[in-house]
C-alpha atoms as a PDB file:
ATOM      1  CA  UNK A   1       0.000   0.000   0.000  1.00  0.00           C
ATOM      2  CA  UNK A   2       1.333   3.181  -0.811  1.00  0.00           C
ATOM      3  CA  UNK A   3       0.107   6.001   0.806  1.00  0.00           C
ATOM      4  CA  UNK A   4       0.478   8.879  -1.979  1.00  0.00           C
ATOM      5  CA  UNK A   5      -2.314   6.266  -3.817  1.00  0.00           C
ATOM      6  CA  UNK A   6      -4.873   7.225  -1.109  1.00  0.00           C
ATOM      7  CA  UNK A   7      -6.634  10.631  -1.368  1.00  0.00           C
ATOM      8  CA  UNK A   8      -5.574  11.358   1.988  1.00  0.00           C
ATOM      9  CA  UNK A   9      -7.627  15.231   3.266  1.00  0.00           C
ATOM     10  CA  UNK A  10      -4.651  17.004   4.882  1.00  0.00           C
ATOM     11  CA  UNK A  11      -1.441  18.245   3.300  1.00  0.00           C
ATOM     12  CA  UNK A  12       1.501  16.187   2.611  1.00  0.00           C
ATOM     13  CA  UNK A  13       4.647  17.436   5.344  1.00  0.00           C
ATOM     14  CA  UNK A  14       7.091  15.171   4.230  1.00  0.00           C
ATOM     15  CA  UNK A  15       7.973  12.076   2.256  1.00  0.00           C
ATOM     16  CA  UNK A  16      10.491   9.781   3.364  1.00  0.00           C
ATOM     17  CA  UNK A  17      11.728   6.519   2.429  1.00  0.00           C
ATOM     18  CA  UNK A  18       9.371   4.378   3.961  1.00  0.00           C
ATOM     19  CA  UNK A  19       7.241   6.552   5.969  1.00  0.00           C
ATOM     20  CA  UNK A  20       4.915   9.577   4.496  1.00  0.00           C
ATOM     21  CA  UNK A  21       3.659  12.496   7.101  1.00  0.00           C
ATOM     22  CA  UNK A  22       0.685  14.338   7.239  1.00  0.00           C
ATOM     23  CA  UNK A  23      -0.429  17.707   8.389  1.00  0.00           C
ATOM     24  CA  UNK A  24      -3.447  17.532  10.557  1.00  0.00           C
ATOM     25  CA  UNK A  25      -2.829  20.974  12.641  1.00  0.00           C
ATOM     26  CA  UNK A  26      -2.585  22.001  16.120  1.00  0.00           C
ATOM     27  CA  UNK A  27       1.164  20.932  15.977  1.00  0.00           C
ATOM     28  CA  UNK A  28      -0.516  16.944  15.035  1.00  0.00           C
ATOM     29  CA  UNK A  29       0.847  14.810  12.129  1.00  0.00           C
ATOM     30  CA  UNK A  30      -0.126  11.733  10.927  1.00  0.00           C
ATOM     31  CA  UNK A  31       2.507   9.376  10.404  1.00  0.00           C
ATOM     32  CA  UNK A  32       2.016   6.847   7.369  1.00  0.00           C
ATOM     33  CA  UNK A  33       4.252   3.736   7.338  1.00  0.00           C
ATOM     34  CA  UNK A  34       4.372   1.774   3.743  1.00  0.00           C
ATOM     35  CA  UNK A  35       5.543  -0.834   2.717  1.00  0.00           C
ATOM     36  CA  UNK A  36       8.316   0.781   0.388  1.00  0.00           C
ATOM     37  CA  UNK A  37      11.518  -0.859   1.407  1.00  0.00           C
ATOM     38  CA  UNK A  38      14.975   1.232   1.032  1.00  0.00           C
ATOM     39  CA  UNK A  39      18.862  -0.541   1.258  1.00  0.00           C
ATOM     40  CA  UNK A  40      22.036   1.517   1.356  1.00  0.00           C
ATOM     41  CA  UNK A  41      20.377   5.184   1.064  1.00  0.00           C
ATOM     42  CA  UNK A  42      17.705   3.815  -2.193  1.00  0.00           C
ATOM     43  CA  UNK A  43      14.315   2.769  -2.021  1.00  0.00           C
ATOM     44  CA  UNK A  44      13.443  -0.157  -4.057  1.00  0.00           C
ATOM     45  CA  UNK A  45      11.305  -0.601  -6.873  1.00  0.00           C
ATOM     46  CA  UNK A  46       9.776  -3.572  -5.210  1.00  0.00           C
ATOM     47  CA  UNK A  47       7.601  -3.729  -1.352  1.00  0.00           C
ATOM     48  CA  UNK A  48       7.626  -5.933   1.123  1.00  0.00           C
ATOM     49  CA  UNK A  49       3.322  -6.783   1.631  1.00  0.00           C
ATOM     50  CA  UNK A  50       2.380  -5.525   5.690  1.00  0.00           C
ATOM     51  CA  UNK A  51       6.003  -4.268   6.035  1.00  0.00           C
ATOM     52  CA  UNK A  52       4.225  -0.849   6.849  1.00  0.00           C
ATOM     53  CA  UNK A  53       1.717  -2.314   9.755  1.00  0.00           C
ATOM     54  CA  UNK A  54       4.898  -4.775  11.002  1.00  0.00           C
ATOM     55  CA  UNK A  55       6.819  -1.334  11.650  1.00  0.00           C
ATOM     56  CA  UNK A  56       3.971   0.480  13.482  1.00  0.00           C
ATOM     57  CA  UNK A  57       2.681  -1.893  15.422  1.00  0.00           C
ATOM     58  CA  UNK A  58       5.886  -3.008  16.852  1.00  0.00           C
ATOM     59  CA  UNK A  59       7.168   0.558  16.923  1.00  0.00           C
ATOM     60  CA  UNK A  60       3.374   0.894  18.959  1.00  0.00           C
ATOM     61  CA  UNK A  61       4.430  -1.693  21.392  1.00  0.00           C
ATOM     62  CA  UNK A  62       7.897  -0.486  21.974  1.00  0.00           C
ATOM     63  CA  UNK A  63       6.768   2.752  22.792  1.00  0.00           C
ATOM     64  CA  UNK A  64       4.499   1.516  25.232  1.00  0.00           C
ATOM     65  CA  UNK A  65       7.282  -0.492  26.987  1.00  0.00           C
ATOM     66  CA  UNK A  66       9.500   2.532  27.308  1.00  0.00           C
ATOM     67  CA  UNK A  67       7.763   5.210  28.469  1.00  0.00           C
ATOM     68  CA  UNK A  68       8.298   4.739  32.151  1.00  0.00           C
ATOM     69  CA  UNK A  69      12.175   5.380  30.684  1.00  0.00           C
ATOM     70  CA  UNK A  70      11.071   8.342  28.026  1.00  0.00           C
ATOM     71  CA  UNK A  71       8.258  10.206  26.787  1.00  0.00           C
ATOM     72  CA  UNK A  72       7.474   9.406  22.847  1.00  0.00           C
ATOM     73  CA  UNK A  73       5.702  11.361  20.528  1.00  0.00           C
ATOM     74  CA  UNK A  74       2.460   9.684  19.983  1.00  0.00           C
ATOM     75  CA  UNK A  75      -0.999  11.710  21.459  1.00  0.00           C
ATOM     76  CA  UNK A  76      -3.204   8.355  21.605  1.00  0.00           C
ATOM     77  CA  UNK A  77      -5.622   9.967  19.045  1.00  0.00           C
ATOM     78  CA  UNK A  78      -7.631   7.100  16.868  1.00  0.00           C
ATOM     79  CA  UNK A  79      -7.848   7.412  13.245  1.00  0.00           C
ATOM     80  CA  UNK A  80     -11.532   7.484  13.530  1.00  0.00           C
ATOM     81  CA  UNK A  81     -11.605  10.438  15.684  1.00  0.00           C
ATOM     82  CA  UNK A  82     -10.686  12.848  12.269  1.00  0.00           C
ATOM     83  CA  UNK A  83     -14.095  11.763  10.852  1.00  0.00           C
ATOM     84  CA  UNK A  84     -12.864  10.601   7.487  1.00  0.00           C
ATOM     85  CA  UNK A  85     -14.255   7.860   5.428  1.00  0.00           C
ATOM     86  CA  UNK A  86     -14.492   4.380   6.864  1.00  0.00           C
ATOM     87  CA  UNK A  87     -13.088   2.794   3.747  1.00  0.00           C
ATOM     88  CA  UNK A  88      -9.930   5.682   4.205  1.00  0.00           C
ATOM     89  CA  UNK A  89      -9.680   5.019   8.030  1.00  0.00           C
ATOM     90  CA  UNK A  90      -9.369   1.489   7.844  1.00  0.00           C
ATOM     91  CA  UNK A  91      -6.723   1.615   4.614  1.00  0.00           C
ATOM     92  CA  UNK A  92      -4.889   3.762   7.361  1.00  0.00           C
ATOM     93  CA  UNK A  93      -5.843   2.698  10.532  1.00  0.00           C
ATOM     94  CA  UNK A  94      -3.049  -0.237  11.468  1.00  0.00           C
ATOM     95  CA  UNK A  95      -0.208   1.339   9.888  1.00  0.00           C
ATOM     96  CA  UNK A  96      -0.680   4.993  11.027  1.00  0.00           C
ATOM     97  CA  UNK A  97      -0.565   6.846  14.079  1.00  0.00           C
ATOM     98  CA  UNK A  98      -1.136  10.135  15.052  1.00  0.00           C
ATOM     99  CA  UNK A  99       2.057  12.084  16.745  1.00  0.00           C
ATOM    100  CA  UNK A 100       2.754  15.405  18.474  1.00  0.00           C
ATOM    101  CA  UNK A 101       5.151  17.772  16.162  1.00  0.00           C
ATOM    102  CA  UNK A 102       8.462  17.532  17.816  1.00  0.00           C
ATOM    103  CA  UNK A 103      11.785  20.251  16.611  1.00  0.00           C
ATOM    104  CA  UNK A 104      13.970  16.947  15.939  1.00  0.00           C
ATOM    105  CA  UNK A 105      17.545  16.814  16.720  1.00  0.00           C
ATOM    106  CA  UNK A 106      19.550  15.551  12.948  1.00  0.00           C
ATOM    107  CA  UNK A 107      20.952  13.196  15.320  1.00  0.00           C
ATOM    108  CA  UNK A 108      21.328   9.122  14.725  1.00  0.00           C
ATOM    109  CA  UNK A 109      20.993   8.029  18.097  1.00  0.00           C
ATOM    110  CA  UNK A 110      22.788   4.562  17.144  1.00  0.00           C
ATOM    111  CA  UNK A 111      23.294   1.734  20.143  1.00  0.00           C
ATOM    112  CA  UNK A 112      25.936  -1.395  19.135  1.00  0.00           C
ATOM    113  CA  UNK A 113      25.556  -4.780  21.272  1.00  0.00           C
ATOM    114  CA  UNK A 114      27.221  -6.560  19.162  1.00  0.00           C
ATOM    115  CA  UNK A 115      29.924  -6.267  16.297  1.00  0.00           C
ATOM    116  CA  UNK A 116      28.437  -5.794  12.928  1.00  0.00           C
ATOM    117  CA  UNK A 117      27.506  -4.213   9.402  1.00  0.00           C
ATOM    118  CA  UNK A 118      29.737  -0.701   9.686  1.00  0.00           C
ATOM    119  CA  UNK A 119      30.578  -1.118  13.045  1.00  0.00           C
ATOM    120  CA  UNK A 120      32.682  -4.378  12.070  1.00  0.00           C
ATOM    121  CA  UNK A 121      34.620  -2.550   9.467  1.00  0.00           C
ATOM    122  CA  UNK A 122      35.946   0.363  11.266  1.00  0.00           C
ATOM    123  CA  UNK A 123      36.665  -2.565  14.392  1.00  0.00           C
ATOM    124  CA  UNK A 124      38.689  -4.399  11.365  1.00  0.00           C
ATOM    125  CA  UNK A 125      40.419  -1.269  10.185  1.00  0.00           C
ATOM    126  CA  UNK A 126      41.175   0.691  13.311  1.00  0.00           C
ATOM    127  CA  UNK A 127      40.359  -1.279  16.717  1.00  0.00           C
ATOM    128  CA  UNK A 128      38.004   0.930  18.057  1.00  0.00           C
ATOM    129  CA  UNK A 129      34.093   1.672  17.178  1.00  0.00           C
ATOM    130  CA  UNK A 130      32.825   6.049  17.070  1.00  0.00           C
ATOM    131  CA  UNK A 131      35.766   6.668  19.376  1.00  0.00           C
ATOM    132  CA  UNK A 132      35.115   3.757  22.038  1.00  0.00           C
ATOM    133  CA  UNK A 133      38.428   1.482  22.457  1.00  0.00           C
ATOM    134  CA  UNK A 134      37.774  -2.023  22.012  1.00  0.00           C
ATOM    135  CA  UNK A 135      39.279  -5.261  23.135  1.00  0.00           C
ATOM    136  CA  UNK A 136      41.779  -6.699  20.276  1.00  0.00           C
ATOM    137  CA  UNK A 137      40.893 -10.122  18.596  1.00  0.00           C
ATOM    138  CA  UNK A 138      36.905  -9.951  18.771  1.00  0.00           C
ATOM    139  CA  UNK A 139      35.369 -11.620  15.823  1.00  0.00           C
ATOM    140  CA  UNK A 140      32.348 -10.548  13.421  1.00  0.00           C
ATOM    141  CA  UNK A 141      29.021 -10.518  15.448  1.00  0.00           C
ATOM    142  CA  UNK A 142      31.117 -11.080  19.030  1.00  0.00           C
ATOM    143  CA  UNK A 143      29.134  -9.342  21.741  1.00  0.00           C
ATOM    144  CA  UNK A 144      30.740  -6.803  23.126  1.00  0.00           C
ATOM    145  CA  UNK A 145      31.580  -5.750  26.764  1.00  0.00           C
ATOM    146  CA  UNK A 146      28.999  -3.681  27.536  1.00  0.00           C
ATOM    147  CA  UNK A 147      26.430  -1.612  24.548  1.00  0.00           C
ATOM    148  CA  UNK A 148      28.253   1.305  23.279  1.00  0.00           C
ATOM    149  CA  UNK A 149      26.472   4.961  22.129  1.00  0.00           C
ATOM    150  CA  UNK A 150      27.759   5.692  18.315  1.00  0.00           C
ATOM    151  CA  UNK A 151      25.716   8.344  16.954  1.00  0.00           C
ATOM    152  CA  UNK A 152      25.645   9.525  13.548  1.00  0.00           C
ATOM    153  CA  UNK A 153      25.077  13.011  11.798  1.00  0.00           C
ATOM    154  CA  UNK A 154      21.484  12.913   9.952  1.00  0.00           C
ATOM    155  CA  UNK A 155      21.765  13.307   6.630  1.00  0.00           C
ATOM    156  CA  UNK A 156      18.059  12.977   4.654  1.00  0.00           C
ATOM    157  CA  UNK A 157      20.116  13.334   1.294  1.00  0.00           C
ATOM    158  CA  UNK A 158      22.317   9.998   1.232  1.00  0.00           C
ATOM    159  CA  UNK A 159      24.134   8.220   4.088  1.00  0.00           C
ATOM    160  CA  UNK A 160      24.312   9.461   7.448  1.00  0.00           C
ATOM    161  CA  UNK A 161      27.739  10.467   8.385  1.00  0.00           C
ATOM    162  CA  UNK A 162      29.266   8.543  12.422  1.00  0.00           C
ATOM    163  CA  UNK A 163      30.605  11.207  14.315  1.00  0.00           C
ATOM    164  CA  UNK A 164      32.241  10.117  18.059  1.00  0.00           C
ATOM    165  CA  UNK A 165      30.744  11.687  20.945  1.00  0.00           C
ATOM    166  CA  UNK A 166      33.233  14.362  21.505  1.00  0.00           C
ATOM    167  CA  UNK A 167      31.711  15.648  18.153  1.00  0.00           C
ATOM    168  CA  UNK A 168      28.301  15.161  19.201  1.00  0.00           C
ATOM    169  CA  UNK A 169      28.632  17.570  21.962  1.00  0.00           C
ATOM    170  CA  UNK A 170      30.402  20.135  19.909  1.00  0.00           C
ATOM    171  CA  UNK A 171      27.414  20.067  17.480  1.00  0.00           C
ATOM    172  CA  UNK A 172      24.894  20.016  20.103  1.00  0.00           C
ATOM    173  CA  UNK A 173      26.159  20.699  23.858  1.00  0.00           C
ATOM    174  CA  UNK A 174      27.592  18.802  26.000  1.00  0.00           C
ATOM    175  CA  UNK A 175      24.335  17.810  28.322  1.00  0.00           C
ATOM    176  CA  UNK A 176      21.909  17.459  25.355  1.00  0.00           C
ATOM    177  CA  UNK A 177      24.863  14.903  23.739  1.00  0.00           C
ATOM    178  CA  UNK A 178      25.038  13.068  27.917  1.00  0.00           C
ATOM    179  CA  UNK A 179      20.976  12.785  27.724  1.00  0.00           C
ATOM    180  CA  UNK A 180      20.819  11.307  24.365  1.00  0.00           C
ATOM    181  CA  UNK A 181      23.685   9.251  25.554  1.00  0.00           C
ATOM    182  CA  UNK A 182      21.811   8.299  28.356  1.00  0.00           C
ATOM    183  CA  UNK A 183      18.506   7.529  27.120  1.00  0.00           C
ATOM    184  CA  UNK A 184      19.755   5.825  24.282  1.00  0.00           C
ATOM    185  CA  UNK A 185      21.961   3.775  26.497  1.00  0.00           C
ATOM    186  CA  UNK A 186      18.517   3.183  29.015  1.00  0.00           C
ATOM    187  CA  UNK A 187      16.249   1.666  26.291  1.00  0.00           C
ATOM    188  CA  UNK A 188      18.708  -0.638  24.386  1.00  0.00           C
ATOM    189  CA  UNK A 189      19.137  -2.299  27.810  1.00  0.00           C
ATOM    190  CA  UNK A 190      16.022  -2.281  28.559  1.00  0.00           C
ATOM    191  CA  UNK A 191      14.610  -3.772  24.864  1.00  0.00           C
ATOM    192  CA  UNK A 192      17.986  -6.244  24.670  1.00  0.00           C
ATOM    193  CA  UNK A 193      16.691  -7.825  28.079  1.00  0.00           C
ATOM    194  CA  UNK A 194      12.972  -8.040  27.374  1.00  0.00           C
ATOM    195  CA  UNK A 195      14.542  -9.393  23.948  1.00  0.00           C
ATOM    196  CA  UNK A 196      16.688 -12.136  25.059  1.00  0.00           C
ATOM    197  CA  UNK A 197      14.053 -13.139  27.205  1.00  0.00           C
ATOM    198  CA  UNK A 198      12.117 -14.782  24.065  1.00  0.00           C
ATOM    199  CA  UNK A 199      15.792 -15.415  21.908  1.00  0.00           C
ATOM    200  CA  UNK A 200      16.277 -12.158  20.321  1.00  0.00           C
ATOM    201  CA  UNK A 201      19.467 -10.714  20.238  1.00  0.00           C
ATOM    202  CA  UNK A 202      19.385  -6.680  19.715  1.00  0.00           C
ATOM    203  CA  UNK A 203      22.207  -6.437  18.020  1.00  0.00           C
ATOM    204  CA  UNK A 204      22.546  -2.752  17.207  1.00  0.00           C
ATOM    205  CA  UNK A 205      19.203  -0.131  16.995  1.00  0.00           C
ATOM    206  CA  UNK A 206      19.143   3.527  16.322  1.00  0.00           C
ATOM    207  CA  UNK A 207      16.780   5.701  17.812  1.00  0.00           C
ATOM    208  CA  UNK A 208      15.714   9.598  16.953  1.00  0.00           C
ATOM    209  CA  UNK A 209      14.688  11.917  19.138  1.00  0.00           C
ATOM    210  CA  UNK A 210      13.212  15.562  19.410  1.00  0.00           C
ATOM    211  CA  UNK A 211      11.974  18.377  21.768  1.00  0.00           C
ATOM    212  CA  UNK A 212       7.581  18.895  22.785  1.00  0.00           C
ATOM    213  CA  UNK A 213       7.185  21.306  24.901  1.00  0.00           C
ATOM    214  CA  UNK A 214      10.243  21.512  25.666  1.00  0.00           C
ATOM    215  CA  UNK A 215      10.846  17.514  26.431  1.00  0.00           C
ATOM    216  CA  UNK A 216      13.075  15.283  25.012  1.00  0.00           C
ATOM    217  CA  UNK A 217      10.825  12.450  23.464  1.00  0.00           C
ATOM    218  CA  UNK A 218      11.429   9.586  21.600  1.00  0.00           C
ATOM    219  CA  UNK A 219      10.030  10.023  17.822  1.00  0.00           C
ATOM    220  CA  UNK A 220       9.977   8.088  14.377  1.00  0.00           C
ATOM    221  CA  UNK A 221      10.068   4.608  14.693  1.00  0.00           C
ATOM    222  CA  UNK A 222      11.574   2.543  17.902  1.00  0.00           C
ATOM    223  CA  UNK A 223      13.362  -1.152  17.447  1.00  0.00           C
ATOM    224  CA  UNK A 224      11.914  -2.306  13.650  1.00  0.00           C
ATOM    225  CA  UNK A 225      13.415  -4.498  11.812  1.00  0.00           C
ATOM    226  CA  UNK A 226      14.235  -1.427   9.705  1.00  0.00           C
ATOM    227  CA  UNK A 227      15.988   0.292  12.306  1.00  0.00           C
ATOM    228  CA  UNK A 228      17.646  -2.886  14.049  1.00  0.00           C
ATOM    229  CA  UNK A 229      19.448  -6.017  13.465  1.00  0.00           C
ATOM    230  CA  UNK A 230      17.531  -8.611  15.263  1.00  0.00           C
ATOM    231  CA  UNK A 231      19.253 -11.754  15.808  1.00  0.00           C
ATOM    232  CA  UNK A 232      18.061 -15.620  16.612  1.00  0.00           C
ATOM    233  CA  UNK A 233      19.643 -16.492  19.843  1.00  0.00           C
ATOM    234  CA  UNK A 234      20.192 -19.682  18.874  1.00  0.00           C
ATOM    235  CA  UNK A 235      22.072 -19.447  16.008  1.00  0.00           C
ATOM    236  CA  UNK A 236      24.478 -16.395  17.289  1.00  0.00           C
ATOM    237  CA  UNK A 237      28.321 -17.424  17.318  1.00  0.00           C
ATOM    238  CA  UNK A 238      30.872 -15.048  17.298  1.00  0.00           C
ATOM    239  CA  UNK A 239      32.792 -14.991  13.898  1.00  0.00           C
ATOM    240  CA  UNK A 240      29.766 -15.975  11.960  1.00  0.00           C
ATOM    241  CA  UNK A 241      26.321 -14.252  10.802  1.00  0.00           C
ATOM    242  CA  UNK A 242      23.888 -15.254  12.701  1.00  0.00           C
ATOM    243  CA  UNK A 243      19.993 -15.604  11.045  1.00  0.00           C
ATOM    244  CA  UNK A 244      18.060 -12.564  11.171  1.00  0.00           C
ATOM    245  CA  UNK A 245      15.041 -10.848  11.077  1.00  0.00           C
ATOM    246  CA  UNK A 246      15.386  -7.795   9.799  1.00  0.00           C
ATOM    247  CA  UNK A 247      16.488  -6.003   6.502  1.00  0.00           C
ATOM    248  CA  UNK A 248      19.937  -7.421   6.150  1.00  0.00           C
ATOM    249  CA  UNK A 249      18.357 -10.680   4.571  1.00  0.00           C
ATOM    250  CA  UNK A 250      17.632  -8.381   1.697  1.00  0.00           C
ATOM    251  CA  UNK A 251      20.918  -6.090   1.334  1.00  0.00           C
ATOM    252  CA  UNK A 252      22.467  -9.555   1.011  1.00  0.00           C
ATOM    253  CA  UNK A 253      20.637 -10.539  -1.624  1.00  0.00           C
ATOM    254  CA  UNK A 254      21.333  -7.046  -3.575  1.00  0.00           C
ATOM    255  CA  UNK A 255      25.372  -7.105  -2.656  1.00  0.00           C
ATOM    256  CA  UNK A 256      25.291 -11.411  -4.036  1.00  0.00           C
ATOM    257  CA  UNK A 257      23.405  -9.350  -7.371  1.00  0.00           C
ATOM    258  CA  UNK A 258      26.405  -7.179  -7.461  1.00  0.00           C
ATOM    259  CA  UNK A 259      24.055  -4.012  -7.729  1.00  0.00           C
ATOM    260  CA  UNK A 260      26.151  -0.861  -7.737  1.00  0.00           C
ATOM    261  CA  UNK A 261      23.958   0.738  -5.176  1.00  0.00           C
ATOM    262  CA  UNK A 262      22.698   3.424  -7.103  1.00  0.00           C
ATOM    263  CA  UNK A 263      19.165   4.412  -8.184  1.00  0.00           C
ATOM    264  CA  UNK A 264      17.370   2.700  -9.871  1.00  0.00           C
ATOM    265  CA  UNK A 265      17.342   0.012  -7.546  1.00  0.00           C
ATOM    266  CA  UNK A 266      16.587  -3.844  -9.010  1.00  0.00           C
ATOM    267  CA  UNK A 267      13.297  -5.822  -8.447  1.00  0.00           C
ATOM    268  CA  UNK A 268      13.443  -8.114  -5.611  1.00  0.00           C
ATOM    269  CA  UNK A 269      12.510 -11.946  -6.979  1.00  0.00           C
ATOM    270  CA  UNK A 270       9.170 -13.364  -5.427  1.00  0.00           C
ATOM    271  CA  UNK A 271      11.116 -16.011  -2.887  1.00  0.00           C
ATOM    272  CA  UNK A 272      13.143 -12.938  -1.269  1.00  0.00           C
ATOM    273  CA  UNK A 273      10.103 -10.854  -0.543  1.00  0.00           C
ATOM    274  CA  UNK A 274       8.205 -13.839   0.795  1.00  0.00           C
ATOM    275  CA  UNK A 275      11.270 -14.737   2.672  1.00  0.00           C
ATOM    276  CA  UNK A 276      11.298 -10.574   3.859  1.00  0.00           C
ATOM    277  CA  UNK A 277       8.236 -10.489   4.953  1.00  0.00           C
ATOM    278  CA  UNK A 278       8.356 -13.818   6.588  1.00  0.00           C
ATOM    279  CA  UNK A 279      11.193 -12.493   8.679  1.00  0.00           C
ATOM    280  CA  UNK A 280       9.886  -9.161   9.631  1.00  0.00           C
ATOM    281  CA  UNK A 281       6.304 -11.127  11.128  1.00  0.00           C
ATOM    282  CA  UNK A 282       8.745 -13.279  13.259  1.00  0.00           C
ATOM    283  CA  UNK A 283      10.495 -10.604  14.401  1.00  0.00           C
ATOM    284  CA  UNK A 284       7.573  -8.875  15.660  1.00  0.00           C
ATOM    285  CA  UNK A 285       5.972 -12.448  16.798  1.00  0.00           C
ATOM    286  CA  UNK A 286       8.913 -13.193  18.624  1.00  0.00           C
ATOM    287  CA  UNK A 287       9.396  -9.803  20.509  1.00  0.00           C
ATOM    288  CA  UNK A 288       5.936  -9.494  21.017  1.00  0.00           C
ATOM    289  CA  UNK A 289       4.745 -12.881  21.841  1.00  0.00           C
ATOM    290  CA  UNK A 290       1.824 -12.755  19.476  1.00  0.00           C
ATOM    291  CA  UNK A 291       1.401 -13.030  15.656  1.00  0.00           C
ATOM    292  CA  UNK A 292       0.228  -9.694  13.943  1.00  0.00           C
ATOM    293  CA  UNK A 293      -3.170 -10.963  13.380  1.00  0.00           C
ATOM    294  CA  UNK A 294      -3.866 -11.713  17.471  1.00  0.00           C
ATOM    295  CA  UNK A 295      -2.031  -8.175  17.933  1.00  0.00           C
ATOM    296  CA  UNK A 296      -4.175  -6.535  15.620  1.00  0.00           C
ATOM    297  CA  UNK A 297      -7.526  -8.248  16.393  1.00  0.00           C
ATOM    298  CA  UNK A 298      -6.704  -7.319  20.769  1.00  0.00           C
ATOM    299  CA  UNK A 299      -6.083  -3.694  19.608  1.00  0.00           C
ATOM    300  CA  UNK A 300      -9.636  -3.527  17.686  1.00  0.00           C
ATOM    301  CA  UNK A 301     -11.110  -5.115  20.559  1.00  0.00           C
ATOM    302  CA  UNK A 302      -9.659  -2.552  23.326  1.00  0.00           C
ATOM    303  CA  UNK A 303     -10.842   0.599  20.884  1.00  0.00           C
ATOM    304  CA  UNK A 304     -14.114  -0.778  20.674  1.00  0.00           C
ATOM    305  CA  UNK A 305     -14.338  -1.576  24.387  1.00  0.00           C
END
């Protein structure tokens, strides 16, 4: 589903890679998640069926886990409070939500559990990780000591740039660049052991963040697999890749097609998006403990209660 198809009544704030936003006023947005999938800065010609509902439902239950740690953005508004068409509320309904306009900080709030993707290169080339020293001899995917902060300069144009810490609190000051720190630091933890808890490794996440009121909330999307590597327990050993559910199933398949990474993008064969979108609904029925159909079906239930 793609949301610039739908005759949506309320201006169009911003278009993203996956995710469109809406203007509803009184500082509100509606927040549209497709099912557009991007890899290496370029969305693809081809989508992933559900990915959109996968992302905001699990970003939904996230949020809700968390916010004894951090406000989020979302006001708790239902679709069918706007008074639009049923037909255009329920196209909408379980992959949108209605959020608060934050002033965002162009900040990747990036968390690393384990060695991988970029994070393993710059380990391999240099020893360390965004500034933090590590231990010599750790192998691809090895866990490391304790979750490390590596954020990374937003950049909506192409890839987003790593900048250490010391740099993050030039940019932004040194106690924003702690809190994020902080925060960022608070949640992984948090997520990793509610995670590993049903065999889920968290291996890395990224978070954003912005102000309301005056409040540092959490905003976006929160622990996807689009935003995370999510890892079966069971299959995790340090020098090899471990199965996953999440998008790196698919920027394999694109690096084995020896695609340049530019735009156009190619079209994904049938078995890998059946074998995406297989992954992403066991990520969120592992982490969540129910498939998206019982998820979806409870939530109807309590907004009809």
């Amino acid at each position: 589903m793609a949301s610039s198809l739908l005759k949506i009544p309320a201006p169009l704030a911003h278009s993203g890679k996956v995710r469109d936003t809406y203007d509803l006023g009184n500082d509100r947005l509606l927040m549209v998640a497709s099912d557009r999938i991007s890899a290496f800065d370029v969305v693809l010609p081809t989508s992933i069926h559900d990915k959109g509902v996968v992302l905001t439902q699990l970003s939904n239950y996230w949020f809700g886990e968390t916010n004894g740690i951090v406000a989020n953005h979302l006001t708790g508004e239902r679709l069918a409070e706007l008074g639009w068409s049923r037909p255009l509320t329920e196209a909408l309904a379980d992959r949108s939500v209605i959020v608060r306009r934050a002033e965002r900080i162009p900040v990747e709030c990036v968390v690393r559990g384990y060695l991988a993707g970029s994070g393993w290169v710059e380990y391999e080339r240099s020893g360390s990780v965004a500034g933090h020293g590590l231990p010599s001899g750790l192998k691809m995917s090895a866990q490391l000591p304790e979750p490390i902060f590596t954020p990374a300069r937003k950049n909506d144009a192409g890839h987003d740039q790593n900048i250490t810490i010391a740099e993050l609190r030039d940019e932004v000051g040194r106690n924003l660049a702690d809190e994020l720190e902080a925060l960022s630091l608070a949640v992984f933890q948090f997520a990793a052991q509610r995670a590993a808890g049903r065999d889920v490794l968290i291996a890395d996440t990224k978070f954003e963040f912005g102000y309301i009121d005056g409040i540092l909330v959490l905003i976006d999307e929160l622990l996807t697999p689009d935003s995370s590597r999510f890892w079966d327990a069971s299959t995790w050993r340090p020098g090899g890749e471990p199965e996953s559910w999440d998008k790196q199933y698919v920027r394999n398949w694109l690096i084995e097609s020896g695609w340049n990474r530019e735009a156009p993008g190619p079209d994904l064969p049938l078995d890998v998006i059946a074998g995406t979108q297989l992954r992403y609904l066991e990520a969120f029925e592992r982490i969540t403990g129910r498939t998206l159909e019982q998820w979806l079906r409870q939530t109807r239930e309590e907004m009809t209660a």
